[in-house]
C-alpha atoms as a PDB file:
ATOM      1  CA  UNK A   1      16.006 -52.159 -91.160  1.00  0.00           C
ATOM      2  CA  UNK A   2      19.929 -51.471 -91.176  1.00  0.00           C
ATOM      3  CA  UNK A   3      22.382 -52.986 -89.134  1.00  0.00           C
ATOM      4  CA  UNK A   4      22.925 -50.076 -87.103  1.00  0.00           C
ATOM      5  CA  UNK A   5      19.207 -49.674 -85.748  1.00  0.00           C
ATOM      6  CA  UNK A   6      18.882 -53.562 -85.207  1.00  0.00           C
ATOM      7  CA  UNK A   7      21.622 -53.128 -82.934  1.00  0.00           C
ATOM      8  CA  UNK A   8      19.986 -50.098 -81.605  1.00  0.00           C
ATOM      9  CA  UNK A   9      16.867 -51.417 -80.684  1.00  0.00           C
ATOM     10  CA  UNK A  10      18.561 -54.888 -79.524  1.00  0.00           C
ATOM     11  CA  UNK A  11      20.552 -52.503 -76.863  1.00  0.00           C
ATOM     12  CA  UNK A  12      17.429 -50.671 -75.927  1.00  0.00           C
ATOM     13  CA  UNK A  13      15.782 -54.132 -75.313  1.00  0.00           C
ATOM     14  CA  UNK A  14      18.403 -55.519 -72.865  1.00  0.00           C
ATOM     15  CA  UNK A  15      18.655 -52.632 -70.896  1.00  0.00           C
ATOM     16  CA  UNK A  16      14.767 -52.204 -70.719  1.00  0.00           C
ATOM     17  CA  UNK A  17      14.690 -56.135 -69.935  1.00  0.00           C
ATOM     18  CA  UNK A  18      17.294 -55.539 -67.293  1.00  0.00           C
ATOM     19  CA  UNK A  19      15.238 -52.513 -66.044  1.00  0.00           C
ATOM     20  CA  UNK A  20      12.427 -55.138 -65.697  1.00  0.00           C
ATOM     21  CA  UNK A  21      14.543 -57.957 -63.773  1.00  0.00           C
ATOM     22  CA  UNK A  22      15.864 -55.475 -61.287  1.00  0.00           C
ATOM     23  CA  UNK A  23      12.235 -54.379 -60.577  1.00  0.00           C
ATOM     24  CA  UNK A  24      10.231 -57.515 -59.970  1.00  0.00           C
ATOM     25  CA  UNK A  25      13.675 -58.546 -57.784  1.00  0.00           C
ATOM     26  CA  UNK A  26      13.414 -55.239 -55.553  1.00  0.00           C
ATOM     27  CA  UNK A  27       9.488 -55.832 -55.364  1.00  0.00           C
ATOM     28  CA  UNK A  28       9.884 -59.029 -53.949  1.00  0.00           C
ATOM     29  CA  UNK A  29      12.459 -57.672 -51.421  1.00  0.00           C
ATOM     30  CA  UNK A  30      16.179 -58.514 -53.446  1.00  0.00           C
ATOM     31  CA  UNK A  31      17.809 -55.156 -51.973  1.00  0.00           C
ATOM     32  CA  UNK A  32      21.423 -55.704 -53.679  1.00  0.00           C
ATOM     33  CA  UNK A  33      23.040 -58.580 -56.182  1.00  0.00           C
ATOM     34  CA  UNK A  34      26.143 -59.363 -57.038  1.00  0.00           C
ATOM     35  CA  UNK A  35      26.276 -57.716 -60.634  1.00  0.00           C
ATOM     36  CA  UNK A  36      29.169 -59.741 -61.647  1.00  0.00           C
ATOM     37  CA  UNK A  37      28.092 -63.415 -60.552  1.00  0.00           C
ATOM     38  CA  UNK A  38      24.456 -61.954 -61.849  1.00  0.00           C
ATOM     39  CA  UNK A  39      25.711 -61.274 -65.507  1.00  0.00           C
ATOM     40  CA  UNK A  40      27.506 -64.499 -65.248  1.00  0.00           C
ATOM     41  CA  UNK A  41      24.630 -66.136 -64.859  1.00  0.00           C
ATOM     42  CA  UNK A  42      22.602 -64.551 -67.430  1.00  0.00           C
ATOM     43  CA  UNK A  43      25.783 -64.977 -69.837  1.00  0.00           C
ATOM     44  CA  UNK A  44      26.121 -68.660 -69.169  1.00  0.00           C
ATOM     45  CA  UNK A  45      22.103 -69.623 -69.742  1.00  0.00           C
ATOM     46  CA  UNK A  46      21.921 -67.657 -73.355  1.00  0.00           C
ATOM     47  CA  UNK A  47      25.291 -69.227 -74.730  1.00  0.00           C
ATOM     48  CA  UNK A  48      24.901 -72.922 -73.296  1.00  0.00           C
ATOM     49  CA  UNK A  49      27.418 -72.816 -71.186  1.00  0.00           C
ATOM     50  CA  UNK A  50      27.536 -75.620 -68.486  1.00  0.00           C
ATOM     51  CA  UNK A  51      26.086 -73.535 -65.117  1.00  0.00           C
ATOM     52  CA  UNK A  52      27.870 -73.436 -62.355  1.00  0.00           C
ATOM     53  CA  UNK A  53      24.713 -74.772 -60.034  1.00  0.00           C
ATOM     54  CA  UNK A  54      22.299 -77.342 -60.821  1.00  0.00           C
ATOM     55  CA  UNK A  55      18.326 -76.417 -60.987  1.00  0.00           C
ATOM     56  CA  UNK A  56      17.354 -78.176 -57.724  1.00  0.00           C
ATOM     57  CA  UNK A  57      20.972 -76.017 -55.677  1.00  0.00           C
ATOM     58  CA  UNK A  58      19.826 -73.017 -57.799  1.00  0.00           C
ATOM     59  CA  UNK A  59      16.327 -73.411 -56.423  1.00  0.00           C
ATOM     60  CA  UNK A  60      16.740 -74.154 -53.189  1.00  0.00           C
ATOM     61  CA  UNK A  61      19.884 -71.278 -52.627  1.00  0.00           C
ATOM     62  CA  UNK A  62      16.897 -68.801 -53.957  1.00  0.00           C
ATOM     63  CA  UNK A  63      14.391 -70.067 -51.618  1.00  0.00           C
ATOM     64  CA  UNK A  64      16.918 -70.127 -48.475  1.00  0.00           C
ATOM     65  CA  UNK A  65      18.020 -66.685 -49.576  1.00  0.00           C
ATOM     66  CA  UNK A  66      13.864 -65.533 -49.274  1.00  0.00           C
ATOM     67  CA  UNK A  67      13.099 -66.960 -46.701  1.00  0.00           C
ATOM     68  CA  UNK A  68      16.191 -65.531 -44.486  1.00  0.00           C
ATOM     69  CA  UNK A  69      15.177 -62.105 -46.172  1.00  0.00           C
ATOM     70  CA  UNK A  70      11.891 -62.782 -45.262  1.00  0.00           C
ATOM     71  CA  UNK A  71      12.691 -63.841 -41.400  1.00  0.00           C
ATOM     72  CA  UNK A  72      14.600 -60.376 -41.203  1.00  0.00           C
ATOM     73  CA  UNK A  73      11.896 -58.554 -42.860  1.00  0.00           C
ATOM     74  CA  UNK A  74       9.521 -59.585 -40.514  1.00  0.00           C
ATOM     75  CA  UNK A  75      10.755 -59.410 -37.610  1.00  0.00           C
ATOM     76  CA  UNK A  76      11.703 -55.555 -38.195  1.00  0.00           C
ATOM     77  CA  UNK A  77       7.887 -54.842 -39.278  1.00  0.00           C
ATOM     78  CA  UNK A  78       6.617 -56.618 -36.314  1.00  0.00           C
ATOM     79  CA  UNK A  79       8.606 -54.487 -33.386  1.00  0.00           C
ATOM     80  CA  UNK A  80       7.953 -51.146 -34.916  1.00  0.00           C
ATOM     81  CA  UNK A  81       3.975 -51.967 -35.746  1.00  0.00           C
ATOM     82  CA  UNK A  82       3.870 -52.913 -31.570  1.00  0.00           C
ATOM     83  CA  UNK A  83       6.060 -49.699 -31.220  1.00  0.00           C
ATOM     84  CA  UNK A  84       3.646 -47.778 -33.306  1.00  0.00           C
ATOM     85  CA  UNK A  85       0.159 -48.851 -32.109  1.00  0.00           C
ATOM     86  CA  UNK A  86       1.707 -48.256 -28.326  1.00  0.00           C
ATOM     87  CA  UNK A  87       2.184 -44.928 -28.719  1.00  0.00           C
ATOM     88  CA  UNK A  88      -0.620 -44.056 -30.931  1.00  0.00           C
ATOM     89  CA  UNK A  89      -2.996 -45.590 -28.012  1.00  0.00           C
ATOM     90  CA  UNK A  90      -1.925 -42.386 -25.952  1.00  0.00           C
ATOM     91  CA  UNK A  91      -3.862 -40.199 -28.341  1.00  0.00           C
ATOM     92  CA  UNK A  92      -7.109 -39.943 -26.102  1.00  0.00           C
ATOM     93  CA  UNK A  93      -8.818 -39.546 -30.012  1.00  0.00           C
ATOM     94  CA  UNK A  94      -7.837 -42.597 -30.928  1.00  0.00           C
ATOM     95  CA  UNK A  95     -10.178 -46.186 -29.663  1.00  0.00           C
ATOM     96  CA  UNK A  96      -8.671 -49.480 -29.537  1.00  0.00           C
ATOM     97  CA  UNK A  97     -10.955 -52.400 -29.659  1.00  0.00           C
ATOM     98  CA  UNK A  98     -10.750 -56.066 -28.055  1.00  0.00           C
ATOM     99  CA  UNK A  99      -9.053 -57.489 -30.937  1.00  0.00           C
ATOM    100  CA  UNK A 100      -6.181 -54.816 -31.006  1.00  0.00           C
ATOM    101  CA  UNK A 101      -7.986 -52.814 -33.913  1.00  0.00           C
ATOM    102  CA  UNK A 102      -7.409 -48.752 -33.068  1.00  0.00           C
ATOM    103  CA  UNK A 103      -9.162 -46.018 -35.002  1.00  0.00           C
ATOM    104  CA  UNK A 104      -9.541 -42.339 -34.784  1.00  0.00           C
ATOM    105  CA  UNK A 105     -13.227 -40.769 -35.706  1.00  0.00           C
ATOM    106  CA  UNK A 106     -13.013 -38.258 -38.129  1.00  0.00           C
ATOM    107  CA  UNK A 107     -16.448 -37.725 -39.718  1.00  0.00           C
ATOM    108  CA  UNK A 108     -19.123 -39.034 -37.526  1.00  0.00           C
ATOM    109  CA  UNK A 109     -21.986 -40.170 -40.407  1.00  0.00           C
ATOM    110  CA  UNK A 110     -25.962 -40.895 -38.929  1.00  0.00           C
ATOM    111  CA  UNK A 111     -26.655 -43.058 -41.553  1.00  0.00           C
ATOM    112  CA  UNK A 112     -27.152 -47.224 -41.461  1.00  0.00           C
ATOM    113  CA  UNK A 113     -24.422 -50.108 -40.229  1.00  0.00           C
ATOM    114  CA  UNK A 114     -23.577 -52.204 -42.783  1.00  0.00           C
ATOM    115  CA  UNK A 115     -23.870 -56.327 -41.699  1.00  0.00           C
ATOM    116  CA  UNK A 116     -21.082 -58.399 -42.449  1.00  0.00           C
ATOM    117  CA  UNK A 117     -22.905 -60.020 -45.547  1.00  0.00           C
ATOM    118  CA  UNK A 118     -23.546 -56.107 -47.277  1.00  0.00           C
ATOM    119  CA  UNK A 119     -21.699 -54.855 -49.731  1.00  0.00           C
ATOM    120  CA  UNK A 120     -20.743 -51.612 -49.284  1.00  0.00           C
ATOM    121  CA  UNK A 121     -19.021 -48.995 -51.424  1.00  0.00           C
ATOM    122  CA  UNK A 122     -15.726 -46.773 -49.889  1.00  0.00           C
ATOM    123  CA  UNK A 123     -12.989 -44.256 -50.447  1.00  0.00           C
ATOM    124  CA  UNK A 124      -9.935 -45.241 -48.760  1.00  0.00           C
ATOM    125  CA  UNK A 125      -5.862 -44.360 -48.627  1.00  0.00           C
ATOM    126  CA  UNK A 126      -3.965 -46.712 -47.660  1.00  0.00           C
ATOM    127  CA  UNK A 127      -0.457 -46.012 -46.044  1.00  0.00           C
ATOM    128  CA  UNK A 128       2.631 -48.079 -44.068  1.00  0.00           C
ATOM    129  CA  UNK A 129       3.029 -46.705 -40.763  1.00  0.00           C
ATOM    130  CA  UNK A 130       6.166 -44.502 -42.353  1.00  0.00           C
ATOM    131  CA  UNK A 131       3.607 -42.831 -44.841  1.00  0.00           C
ATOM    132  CA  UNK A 132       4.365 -44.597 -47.848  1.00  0.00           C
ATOM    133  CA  UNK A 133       0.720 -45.011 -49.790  1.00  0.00           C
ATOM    134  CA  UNK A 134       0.649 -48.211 -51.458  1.00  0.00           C
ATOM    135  CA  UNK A 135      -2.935 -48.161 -52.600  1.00  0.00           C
ATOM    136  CA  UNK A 136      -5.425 -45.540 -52.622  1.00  0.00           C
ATOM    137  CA  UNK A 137      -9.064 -45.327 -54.419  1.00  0.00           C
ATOM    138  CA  UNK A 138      -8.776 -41.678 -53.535  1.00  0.00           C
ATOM    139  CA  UNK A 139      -5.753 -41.139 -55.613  1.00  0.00           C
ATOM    140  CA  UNK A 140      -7.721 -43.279 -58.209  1.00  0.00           C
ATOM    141  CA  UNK A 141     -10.769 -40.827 -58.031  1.00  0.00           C
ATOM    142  CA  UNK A 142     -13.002 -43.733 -58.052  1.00  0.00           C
ATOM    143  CA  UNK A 143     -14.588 -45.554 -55.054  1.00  0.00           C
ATOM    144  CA  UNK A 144     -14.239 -49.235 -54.139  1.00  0.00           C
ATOM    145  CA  UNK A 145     -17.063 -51.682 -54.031  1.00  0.00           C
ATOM    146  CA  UNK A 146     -16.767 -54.688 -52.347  1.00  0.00           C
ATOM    147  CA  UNK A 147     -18.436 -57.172 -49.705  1.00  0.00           C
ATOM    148  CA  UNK A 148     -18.267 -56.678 -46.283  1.00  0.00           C
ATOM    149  CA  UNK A 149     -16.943 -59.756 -45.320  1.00  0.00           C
ATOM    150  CA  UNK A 150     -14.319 -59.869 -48.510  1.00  0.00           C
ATOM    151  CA  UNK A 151     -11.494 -57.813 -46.932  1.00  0.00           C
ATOM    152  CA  UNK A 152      -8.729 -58.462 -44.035  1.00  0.00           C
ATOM    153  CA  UNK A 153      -9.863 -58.119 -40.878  1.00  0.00           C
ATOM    154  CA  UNK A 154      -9.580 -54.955 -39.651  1.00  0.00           C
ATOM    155  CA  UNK A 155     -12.017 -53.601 -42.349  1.00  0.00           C
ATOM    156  CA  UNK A 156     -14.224 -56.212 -41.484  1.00  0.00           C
ATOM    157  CA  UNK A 157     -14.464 -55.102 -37.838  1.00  0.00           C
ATOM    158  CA  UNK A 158     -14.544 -51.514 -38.273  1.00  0.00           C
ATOM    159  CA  UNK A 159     -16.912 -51.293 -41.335  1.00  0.00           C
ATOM    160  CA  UNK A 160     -19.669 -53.077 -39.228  1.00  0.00           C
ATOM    161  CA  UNK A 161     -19.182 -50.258 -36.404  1.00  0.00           C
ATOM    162  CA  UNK A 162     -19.364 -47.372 -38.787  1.00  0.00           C
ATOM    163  CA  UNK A 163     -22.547 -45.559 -39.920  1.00  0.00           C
ATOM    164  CA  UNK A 164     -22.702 -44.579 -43.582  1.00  0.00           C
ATOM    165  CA  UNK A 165     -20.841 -40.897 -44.286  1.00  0.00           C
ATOM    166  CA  UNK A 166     -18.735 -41.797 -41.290  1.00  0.00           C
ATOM    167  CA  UNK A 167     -14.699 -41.289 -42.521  1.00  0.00           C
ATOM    168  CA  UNK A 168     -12.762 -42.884 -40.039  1.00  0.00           C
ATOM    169  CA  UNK A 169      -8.466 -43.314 -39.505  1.00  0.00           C
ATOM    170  CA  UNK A 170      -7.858 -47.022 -39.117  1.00  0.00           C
ATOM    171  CA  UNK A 171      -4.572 -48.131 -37.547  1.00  0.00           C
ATOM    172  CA  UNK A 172      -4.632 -52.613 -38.329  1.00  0.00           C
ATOM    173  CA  UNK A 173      -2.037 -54.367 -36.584  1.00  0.00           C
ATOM    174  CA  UNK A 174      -0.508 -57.207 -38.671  1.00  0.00           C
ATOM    175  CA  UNK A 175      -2.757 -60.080 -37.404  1.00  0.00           C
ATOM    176  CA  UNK A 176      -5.825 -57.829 -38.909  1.00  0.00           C
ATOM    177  CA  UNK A 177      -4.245 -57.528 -42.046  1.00  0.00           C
ATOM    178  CA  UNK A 178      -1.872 -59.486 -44.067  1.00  0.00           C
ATOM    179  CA  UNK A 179       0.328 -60.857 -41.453  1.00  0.00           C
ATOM    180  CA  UNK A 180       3.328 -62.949 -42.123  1.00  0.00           C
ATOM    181  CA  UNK A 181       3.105 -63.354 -45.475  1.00  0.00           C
ATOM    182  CA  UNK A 182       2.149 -59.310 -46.115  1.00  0.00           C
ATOM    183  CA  UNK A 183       0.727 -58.750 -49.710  1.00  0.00           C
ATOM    184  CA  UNK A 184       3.504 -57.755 -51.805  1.00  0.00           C
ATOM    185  CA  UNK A 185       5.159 -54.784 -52.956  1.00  0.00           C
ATOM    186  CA  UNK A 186       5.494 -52.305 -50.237  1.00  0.00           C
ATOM    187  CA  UNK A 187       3.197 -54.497 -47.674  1.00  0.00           C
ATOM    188  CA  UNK A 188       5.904 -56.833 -46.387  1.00  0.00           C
ATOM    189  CA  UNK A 189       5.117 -59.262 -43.762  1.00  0.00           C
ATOM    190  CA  UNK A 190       4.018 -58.444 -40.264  1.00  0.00           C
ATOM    191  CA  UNK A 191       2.934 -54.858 -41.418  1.00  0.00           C
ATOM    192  CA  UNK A 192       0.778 -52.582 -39.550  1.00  0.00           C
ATOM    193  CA  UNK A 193      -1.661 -50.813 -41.796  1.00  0.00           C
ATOM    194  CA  UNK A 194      -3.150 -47.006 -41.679  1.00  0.00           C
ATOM    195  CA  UNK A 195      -6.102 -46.524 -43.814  1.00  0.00           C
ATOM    196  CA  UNK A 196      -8.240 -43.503 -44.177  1.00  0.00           C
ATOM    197  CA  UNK A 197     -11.595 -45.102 -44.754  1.00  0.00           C
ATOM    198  CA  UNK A 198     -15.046 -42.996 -45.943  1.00  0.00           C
ATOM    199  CA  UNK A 199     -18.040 -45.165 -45.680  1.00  0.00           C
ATOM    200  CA  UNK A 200     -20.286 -43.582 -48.624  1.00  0.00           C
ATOM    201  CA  UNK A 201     -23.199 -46.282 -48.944  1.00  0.00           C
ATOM    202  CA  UNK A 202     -24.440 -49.517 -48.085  1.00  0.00           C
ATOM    203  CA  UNK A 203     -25.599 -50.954 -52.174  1.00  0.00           C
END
């Protein structure tokens, strides 16, 4: 290979590697860097140089950092899921249950109730309460299969009030789903959840 491509494909590495950094970073909820502290950083670890912060002040600057972003994070998802489910109790469609669970009832099956210990087989989208999907077995074309009694909350509840070919509208509050420590990627902490949920069979 000539010098010319090597240098080529080293330029297409670093800025594909740097594509990669800044992506896992904004999926765990690093909105902005400092690009010139960042590249000194990355300059100093690949030449040798003597860093500027030790690994334990590195560490624990990164985990203060989080956690502040975190704290924010939080608290923001938490007033505008209360917000949300407030309003959306108005809607004389929608039910909400002792436990804070509301749904809507969009198909009304007649077949069985699945128990908590069942395993039952869905189509669901899944949704932030600003419409961002962030998973969705619909989109996938393929149907999820899965215990009862193996999902957050919410499901759990609902699933063992619906009757099979029943599609329902969930709306979870944070405590029924992920809660404070959310799931990752777009399901930050304290989110409220909106799935579209299609019971299809008890198996």
């Amino acid at each position: 290979m000539s010098e010319q491509k090597q240098d080529k494909r080293l330029e297409d590495f670093s800025y594909a590697l740097g594509l990669s950094i800044a992506s896992n970073l904004i999926q765990s909820g690093v909105k902005t860097v400092d690009p010139v502290n960042f590249m000194n950083a990355i300059e100093d670890a690949f030449t040798g140089k003597q860093p500027k912060l030790s690994v334990q002040e590195a560490n624990q600057i990164l985990q203060d950092f989080m956690n502040e972003q975190q704290s924010g994070e939080a608290s923001k998802n938490l007033e505008a899921g209360v917000k949300f489910l407030a309003e959306n109790q108005q809607d004389p469609e929608v039910t909400e249950t002792a436990s804070g669970l509301q749904y809507k009832v969009l198909v009304q099956g007649d077949g069985e109730k699945p128990a908590a210990t069942d395993e039952v087989r869905c189509h669901y989208h899944g949704t932030l309460i600003d419409g961002t999907v962030f998973d969705s077995s619909v989109q996938r074309g393929e149907p999820a299969t899965f215990p009862v009694n193996g999902v957050i909350q919410g499901w759990v509840e609902a699933l063992q009030m619906m009757a099979v070919g029943s599609k329902w509208r969930l709306y979870i509050p944070s405590d029924l789903a992920y809660g404070e420590r959310g799931a990752g990627g777009s399901i930050g902490p304290n989110s409220t959840l909106i799935f579209d949920v299609e019971l299809l069979e008890i198996v």
